[in-house]
C-alpha atoms as a PDB file:
ATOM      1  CA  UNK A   1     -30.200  32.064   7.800  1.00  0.00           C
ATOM      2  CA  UNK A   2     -31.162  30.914   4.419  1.00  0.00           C
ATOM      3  CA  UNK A   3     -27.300  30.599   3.195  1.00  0.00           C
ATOM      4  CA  UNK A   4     -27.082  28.434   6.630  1.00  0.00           C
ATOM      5  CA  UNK A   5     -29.822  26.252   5.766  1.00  0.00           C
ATOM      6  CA  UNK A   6     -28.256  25.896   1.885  1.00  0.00           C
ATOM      7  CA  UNK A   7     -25.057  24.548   2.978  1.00  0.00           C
ATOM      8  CA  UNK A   8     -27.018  22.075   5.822  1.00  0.00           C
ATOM      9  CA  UNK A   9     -29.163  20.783   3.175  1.00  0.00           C
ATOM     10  CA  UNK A  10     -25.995  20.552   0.939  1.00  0.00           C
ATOM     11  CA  UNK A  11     -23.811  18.694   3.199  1.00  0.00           C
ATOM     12  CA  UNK A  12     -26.584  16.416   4.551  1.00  0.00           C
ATOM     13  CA  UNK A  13     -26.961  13.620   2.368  1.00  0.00           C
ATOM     14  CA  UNK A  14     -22.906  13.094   1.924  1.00  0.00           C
ATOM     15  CA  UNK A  15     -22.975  13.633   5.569  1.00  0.00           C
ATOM     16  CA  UNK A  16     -26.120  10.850   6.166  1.00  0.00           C
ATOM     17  CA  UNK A  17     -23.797   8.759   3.894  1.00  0.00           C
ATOM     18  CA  UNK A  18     -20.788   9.006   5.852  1.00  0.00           C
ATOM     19  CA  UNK A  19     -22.472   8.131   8.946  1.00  0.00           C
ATOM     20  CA  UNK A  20     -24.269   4.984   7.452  1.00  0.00           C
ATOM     21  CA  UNK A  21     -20.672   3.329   5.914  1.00  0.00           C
ATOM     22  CA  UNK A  22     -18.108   4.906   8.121  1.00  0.00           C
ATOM     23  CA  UNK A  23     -19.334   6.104  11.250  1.00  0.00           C
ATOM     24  CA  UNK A  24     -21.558   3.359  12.737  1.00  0.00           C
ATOM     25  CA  UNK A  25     -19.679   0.524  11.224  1.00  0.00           C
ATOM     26  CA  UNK A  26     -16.530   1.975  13.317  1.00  0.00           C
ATOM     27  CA  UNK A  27     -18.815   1.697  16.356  1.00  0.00           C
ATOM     28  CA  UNK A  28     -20.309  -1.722  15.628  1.00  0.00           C
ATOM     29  CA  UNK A  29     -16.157  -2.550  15.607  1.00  0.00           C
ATOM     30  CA  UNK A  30     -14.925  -1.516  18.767  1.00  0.00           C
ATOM     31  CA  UNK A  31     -18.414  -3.173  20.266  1.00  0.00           C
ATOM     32  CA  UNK A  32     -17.445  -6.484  18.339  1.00  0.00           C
ATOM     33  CA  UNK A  33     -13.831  -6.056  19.181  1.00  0.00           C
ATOM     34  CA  UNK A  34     -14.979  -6.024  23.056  1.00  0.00           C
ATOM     35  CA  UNK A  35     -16.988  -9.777  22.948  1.00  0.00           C
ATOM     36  CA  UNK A  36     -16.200 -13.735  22.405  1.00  0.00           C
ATOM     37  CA  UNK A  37     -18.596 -13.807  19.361  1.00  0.00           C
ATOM     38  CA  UNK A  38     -18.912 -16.543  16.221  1.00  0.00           C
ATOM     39  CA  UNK A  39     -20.880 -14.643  13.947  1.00  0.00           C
ATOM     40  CA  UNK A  40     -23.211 -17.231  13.111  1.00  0.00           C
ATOM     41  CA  UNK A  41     -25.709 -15.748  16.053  1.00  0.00           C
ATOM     42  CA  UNK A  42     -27.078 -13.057  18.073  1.00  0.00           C
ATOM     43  CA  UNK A  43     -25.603 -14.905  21.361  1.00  0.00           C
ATOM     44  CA  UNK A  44     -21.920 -13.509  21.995  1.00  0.00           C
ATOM     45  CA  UNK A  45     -20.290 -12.977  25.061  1.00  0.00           C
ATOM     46  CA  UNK A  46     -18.614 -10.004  26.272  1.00  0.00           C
ATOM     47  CA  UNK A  47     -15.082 -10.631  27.644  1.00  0.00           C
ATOM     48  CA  UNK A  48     -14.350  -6.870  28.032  1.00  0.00           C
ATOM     49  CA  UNK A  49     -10.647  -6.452  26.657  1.00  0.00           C
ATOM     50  CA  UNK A  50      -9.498  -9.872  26.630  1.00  0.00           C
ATOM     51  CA  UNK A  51      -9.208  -9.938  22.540  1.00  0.00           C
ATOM     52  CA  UNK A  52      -6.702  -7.476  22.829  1.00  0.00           C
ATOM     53  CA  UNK A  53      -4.707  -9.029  25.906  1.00  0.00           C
ATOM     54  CA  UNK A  54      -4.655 -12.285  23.403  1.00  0.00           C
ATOM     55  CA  UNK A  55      -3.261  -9.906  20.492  1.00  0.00           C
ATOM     56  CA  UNK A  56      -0.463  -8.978  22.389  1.00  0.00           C
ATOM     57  CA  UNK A  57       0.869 -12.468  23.056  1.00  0.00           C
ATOM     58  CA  UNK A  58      -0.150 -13.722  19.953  1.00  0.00           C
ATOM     59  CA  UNK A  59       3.146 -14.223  18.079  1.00  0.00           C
ATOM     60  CA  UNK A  60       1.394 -14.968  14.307  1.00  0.00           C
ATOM     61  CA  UNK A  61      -0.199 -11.226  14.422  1.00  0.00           C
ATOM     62  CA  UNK A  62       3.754  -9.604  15.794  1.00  0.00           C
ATOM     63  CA  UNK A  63       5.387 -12.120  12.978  1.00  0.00           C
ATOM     64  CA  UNK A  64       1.781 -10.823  10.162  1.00  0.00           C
ATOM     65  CA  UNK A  65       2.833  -7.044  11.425  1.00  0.00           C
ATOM     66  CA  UNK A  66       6.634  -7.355  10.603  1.00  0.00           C
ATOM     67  CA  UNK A  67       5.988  -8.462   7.189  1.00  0.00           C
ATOM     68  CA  UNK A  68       3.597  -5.523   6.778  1.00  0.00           C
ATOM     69  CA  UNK A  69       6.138  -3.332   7.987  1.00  0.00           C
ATOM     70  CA  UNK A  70       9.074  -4.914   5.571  1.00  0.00           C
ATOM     71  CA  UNK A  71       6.896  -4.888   2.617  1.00  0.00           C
ATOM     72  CA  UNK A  72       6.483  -1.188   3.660  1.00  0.00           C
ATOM     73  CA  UNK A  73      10.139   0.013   4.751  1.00  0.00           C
ATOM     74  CA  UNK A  74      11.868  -2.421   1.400  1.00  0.00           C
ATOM     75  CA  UNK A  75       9.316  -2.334  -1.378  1.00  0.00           C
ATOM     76  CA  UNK A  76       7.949   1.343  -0.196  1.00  0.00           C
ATOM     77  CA  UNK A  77      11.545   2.776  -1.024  1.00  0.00           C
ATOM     78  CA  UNK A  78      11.638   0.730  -4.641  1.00  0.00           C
ATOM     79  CA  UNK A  79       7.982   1.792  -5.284  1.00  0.00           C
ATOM     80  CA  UNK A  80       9.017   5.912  -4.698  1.00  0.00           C
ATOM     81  CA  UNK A  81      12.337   5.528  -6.332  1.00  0.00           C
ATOM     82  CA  UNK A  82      11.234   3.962  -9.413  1.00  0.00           C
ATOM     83  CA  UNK A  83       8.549   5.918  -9.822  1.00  0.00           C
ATOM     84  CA  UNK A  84      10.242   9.493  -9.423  1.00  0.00           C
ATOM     85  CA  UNK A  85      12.868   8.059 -11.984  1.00  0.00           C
ATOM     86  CA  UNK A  86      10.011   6.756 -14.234  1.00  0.00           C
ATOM     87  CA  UNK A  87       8.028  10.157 -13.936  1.00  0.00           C
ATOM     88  CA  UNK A  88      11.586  12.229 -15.124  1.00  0.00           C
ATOM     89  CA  UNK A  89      11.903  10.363 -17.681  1.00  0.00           C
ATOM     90  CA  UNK A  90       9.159  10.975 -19.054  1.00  0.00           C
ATOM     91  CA  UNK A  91       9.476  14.515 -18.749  1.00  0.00           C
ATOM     92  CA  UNK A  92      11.248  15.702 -21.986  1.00  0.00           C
ATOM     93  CA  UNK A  93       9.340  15.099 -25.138  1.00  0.00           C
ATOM     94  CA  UNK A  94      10.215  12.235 -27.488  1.00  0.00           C
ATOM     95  CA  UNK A  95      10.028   8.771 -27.945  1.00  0.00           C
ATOM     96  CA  UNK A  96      11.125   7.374 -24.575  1.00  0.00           C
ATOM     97  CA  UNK A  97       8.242   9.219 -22.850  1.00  0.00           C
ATOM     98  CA  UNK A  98       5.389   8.176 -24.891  1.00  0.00           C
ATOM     99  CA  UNK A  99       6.581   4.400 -24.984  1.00  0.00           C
ATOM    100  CA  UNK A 100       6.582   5.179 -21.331  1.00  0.00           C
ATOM    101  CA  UNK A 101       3.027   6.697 -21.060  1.00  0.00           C
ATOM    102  CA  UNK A 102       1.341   4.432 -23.364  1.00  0.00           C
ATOM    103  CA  UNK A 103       2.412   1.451 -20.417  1.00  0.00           C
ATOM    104  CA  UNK A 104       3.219   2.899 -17.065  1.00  0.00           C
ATOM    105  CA  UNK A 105      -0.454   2.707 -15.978  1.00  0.00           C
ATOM    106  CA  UNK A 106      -1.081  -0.524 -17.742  1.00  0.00           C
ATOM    107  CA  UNK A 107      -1.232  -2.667 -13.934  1.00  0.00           C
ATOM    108  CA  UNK A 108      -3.750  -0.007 -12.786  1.00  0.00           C
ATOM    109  CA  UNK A 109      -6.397  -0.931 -15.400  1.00  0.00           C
ATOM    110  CA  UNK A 110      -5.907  -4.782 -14.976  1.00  0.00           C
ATOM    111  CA  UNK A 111      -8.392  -6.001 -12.424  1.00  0.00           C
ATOM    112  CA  UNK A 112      -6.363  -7.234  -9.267  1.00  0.00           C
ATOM    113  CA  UNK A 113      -7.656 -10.597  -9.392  1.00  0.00           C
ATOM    114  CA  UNK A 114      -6.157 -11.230 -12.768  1.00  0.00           C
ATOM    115  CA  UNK A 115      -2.703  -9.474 -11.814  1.00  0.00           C
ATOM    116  CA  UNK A 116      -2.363 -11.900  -8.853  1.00  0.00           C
ATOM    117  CA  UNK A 117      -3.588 -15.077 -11.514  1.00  0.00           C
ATOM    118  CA  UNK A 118      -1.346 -13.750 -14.113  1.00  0.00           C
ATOM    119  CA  UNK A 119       2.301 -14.043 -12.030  1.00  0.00           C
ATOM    120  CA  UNK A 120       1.269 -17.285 -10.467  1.00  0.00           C
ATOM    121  CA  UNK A 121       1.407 -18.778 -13.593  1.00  0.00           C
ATOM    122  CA  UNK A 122       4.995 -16.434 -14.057  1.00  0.00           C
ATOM    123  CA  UNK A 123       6.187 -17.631 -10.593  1.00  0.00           C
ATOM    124  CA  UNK A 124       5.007 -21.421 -10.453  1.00  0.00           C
ATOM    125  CA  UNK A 125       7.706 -24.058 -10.271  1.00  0.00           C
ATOM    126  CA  UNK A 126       7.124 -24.745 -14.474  1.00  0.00           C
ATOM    127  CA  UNK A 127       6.417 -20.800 -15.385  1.00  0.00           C
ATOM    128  CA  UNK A 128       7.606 -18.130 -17.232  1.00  0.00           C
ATOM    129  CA  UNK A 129      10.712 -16.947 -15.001  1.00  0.00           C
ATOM    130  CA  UNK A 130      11.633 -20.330 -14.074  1.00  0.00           C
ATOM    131  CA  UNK A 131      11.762 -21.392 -17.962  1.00  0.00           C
ATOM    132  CA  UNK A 132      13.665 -17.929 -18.639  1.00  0.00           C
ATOM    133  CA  UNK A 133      16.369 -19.051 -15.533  1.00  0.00           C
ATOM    134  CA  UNK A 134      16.790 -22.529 -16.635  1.00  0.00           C
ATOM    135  CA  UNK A 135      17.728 -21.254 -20.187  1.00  0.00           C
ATOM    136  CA  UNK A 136      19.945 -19.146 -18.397  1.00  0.00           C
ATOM    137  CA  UNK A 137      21.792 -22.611 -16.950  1.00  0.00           C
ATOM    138  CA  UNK A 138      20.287 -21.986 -13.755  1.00  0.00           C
ATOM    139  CA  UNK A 139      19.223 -26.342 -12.995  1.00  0.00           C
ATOM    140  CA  UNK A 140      17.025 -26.040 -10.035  1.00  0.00           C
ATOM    141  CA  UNK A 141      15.405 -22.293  -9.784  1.00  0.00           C
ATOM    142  CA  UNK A 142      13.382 -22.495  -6.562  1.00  0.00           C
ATOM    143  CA  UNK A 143       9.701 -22.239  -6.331  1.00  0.00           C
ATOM    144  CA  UNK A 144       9.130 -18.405  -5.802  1.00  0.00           C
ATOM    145  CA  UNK A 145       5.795 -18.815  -4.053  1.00  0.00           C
ATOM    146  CA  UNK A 146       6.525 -22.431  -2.289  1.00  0.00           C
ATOM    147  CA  UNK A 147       9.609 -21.780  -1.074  1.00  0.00           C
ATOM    148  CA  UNK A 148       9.318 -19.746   2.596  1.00  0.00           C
ATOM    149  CA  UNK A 149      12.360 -17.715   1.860  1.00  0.00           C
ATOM    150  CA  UNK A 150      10.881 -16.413  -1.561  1.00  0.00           C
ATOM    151  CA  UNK A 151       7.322 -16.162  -0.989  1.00  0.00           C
ATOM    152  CA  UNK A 152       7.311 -12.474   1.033  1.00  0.00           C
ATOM    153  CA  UNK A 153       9.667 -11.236  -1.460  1.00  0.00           C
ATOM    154  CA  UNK A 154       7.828 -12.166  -4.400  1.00  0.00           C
ATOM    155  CA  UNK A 155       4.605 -10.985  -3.253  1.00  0.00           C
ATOM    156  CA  UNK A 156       6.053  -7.704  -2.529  1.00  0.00           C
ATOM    157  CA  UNK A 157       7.653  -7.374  -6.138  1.00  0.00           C
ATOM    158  CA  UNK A 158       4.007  -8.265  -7.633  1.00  0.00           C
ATOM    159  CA  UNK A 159       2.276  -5.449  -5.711  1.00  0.00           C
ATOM    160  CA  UNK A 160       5.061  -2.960  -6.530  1.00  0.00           C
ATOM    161  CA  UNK A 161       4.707  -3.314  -9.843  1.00  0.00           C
ATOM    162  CA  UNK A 162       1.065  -3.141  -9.557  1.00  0.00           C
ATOM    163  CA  UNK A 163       0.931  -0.458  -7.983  1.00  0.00           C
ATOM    164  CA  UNK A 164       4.221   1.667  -8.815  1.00  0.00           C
ATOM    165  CA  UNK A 165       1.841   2.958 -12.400  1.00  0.00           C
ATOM    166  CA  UNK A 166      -0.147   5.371  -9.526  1.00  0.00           C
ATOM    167  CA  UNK A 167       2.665   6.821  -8.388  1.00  0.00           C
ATOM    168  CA  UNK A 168       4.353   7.409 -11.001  1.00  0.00           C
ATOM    169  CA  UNK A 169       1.301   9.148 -12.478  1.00  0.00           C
ATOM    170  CA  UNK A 170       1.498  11.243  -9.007  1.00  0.00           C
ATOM    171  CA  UNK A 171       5.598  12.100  -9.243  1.00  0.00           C
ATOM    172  CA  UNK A 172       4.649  13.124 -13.191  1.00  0.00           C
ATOM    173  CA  UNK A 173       1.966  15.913 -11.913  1.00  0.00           C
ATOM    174  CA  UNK A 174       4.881  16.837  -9.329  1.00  0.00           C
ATOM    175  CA  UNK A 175       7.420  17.946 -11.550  1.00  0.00           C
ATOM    176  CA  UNK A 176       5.419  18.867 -14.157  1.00  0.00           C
ATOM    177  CA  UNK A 177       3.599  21.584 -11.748  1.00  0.00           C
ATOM    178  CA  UNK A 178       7.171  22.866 -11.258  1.00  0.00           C
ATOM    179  CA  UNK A 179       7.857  26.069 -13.453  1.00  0.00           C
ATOM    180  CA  UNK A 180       9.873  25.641 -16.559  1.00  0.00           C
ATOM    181  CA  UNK A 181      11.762  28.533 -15.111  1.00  0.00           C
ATOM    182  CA  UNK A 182      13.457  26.868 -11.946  1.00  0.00           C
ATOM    183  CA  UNK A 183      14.651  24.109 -14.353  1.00  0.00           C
ATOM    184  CA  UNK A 184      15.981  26.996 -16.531  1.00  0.00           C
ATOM    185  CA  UNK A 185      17.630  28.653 -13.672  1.00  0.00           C
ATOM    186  CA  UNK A 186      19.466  25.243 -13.097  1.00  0.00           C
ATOM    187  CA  UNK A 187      21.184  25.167 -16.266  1.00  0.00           C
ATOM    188  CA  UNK A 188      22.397  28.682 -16.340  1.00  0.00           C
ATOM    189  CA  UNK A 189      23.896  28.221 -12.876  1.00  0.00           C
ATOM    190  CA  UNK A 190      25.757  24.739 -14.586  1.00  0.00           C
ATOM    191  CA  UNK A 191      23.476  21.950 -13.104  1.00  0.00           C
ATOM    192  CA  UNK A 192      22.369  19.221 -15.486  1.00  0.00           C
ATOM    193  CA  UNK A 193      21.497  15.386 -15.378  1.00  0.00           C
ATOM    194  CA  UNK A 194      21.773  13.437 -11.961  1.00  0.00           C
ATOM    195  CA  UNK A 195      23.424  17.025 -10.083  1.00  0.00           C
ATOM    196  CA  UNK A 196      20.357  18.893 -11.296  1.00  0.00           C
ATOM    197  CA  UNK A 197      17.987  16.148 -10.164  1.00  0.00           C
ATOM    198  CA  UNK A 198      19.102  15.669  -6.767  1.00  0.00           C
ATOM    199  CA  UNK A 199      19.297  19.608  -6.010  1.00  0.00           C
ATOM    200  CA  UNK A 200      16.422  20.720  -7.844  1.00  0.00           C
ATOM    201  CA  UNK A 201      13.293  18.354  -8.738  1.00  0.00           C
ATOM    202  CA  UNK A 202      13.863  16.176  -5.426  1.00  0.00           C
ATOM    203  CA  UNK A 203      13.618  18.542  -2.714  1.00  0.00           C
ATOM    204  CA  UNK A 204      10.461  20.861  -5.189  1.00  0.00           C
ATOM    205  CA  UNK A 205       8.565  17.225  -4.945  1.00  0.00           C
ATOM    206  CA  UNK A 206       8.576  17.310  -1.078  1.00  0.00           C
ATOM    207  CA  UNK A 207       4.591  17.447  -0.532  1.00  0.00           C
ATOM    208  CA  UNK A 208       4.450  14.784  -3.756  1.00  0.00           C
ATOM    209  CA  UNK A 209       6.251  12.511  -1.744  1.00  0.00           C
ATOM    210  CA  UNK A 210       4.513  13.339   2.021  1.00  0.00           C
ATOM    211  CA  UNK A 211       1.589  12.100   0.073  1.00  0.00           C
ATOM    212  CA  UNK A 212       2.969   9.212  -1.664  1.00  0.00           C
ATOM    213  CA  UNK A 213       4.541   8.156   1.439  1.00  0.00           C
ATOM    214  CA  UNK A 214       1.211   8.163   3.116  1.00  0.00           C
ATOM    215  CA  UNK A 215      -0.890   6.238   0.344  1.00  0.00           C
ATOM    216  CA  UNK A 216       2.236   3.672   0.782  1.00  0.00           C
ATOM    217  CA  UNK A 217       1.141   3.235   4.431  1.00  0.00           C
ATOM    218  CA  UNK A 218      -2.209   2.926   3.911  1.00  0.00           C
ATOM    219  CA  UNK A 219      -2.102   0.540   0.793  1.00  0.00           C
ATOM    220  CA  UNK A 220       0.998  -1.640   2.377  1.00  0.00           C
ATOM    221  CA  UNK A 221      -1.028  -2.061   5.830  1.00  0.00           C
ATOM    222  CA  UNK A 222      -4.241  -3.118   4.201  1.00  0.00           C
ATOM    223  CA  UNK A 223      -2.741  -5.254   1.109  1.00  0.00           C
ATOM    224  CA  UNK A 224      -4.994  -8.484   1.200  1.00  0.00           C
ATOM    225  CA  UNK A 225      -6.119  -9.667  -2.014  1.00  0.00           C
ATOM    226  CA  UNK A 226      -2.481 -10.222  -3.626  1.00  0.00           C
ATOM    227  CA  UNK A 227      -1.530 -12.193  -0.792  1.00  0.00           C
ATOM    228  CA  UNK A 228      -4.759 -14.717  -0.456  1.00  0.00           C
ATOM    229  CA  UNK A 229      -5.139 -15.277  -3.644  1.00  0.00           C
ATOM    230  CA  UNK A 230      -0.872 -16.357  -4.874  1.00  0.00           C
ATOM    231  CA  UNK A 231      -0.134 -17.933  -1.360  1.00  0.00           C
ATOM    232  CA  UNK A 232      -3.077 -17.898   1.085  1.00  0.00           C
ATOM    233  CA  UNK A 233      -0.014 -16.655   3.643  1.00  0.00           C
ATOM    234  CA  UNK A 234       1.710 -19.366   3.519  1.00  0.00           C
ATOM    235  CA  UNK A 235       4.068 -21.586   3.214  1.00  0.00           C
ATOM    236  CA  UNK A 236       3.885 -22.069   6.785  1.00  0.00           C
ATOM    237  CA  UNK A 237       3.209 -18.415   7.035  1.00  0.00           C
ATOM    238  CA  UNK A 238       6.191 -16.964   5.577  1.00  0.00           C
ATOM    239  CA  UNK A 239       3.986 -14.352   3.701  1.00  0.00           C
ATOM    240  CA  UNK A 240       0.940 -14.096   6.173  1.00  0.00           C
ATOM    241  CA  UNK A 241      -0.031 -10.539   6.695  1.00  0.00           C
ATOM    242  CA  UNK A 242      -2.281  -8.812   9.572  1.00  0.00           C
ATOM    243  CA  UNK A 243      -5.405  -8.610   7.045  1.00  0.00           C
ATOM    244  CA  UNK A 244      -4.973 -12.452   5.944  1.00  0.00           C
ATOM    245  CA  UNK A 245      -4.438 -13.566   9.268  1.00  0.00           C
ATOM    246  CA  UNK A 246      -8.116 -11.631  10.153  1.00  0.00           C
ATOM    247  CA  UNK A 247      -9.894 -13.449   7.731  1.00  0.00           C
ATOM    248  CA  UNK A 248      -8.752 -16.728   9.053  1.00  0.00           C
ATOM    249  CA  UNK A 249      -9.396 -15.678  12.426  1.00  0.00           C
ATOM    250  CA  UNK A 250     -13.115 -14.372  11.429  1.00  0.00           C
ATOM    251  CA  UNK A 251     -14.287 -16.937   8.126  1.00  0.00           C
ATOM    252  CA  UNK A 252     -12.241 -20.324   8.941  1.00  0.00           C
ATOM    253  CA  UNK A 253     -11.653 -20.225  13.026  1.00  0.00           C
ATOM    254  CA  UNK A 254     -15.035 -18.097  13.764  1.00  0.00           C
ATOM    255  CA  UNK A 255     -13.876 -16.013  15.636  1.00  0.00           C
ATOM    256  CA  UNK A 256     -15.079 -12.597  14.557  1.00  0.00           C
ATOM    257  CA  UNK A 257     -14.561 -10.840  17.726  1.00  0.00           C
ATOM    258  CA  UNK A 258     -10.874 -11.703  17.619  1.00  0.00           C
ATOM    259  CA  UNK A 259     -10.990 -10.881  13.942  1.00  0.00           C
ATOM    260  CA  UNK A 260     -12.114  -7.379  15.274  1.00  0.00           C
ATOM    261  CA  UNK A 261      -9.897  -6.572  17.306  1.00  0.00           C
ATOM    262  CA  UNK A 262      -7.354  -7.626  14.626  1.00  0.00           C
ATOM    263  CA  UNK A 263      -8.605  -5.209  12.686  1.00  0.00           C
ATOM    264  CA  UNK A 264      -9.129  -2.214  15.219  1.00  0.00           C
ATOM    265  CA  UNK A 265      -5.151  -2.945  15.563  1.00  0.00           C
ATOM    266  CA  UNK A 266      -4.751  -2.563  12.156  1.00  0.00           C
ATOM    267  CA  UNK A 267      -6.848   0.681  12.106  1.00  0.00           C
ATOM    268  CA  UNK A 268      -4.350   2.131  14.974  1.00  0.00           C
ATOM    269  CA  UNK A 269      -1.066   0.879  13.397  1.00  0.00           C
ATOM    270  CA  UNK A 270      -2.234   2.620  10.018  1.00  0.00           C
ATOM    271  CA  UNK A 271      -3.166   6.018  12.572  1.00  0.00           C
ATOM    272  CA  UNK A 272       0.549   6.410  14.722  1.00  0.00           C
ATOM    273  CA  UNK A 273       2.339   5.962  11.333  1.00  0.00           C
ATOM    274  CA  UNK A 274       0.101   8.408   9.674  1.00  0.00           C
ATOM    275  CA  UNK A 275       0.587  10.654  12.002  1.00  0.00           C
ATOM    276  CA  UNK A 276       4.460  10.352  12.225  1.00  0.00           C
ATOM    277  CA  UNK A 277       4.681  10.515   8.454  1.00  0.00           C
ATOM    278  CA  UNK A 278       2.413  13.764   8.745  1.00  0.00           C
ATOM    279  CA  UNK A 279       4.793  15.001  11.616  1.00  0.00           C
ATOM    280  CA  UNK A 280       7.962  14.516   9.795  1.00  0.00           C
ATOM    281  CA  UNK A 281       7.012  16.021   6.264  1.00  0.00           C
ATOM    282  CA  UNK A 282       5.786  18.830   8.190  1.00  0.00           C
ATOM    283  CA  UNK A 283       8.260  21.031   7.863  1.00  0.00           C
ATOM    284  CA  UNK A 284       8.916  21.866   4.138  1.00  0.00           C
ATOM    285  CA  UNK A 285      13.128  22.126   3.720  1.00  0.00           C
ATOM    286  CA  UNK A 286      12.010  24.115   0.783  1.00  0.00           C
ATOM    287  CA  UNK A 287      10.426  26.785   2.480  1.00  0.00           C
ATOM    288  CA  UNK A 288       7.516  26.416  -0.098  1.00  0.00           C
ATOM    289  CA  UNK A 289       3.780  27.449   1.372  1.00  0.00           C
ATOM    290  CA  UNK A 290       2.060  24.637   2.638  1.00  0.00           C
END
């Protein structure tokens, strides 16, 4: 009884926590999600699920999801390939690899806001990489973040190399919890460089990437703060996104129960493709313990 009581009074203030920031404000959601409400009141009016009936035929969230989902599918495979070739190259000792450590994590301690300030002034009609093109002979380099065919592409490319310093760090901890031995093994049997790669590191890093695959999702689906702050969504939302397109819905149209149920959407698209990424990786080709 007393080792019962140590492990209630143990787990009870994390668990009080919990409840306070995760549990009840999921609740207060799905309520809000459920009512025509402006947030400036107490007075809303429940309309049962008629948000959700509007986010069906509401063609800006389909067109906000679809960009989520190419950011994900395009710059997810760029983001895990770069970083597994980043992280074995920094394996071996030398130079290389501690040019490469000293910098590969440099995004990740640059506060977000000043990343996304940073390469607007790189990606503005008069900046860095236009300069760099017209030196090149390149007359009339288009205006990355204006221009509705560029804008997606470019905001994807900023978070990716945000971001891509994480994962990296992840990919390094991969191979370097795999024994020098297998590696050794490799060489005797006459597999080196890109063979050795391919048959040996890749397929050991199989629960590095299940888990890199679902921080992708989860980062990709909520990515916000790049997008509002170097094009606001736009131009004429070419680069909108599900969470940009809630916080017009809730802070410039008022309409916070809409903005819900935007949200609760987002919450279930992050869920099924969770779980299929969890489904797939399942099975280790490997044979490796779980």
């Amino acid at each position: 009884m007393g080792r019962r009581l140590f492990v209630t009074l143990f787990l009870l203030p994390a668990s009080l926590l919990y409840s306070v920031f995760v549990i009840v404000p999921f609740v207060q959601a799905v309520q809000f999600s459920g009512y025509r409400w402006r947030g400036l009141s107490m007075k809303k009016k429940f309309v049962g699920f008629e948000n959700y009936d509007k986010l069906l035929h509401d063609s800006v969230f389909w067109q906000s999801l679809c960009h989520n989902l190419l950011i994900l599918t395009v710059c997810g495979a760029l983001i895990v390939f770069s970083s597994v070739a980043v992280a074995h190259a920094m394996r071996p000792g030398g130079t290389v690899a501690k040019v490469l450590k000293s910098v590969y994590l440099f995004p990740q301690v640059v506060s977000l806001v000043a990343v996304a300030v940073l390469w607007q002034f790189v990606l503005n009609p008069q900046g860095l990489l236009n300069s760099l093109l017209k030196g090149a002979g390149i007359a009339n380099p288009p205006s990355w973040l204006g221009d509705s065919r560029f804008a997606l592409a470019a905001v994807a490319l900023v978070f990716a190399w945000y971001v891509m310093g994480f994962y990296t760090m992840l990919f390094a901890a991969g191979i370097q919890s795999v024994p020098a031995e297998t590696f050794e093994a490799a060489e005797l049997d006459g597999s080196a460089g890109l063979n050795r790669f391919w048959r040996v590191t890749w397929p050991l890093l199989w629960p590095i990437k299940r888990v890199a695959v679902v921080y992708l999702v989860v980062n990709v689906t909520n990515i916000f703060a790049l997008v509002a702050l170097m094009t606001r969504g736009g131009p004429d939302r070419a680069s909108e996104v599900m969470l940009t397109y809630l916080y017009e819905q809730a802070f410039t149209n008022s309409q916070f129960g809409y903005a819900t149920a935007i949200g609760m959407a987002n919450l279930v698209v992050i869920m099924l493709m969770a779980l299929g990424i969890m489904m797939y990786f399942r099975k280790d080709p490997t044979g490796a313990a779980r």
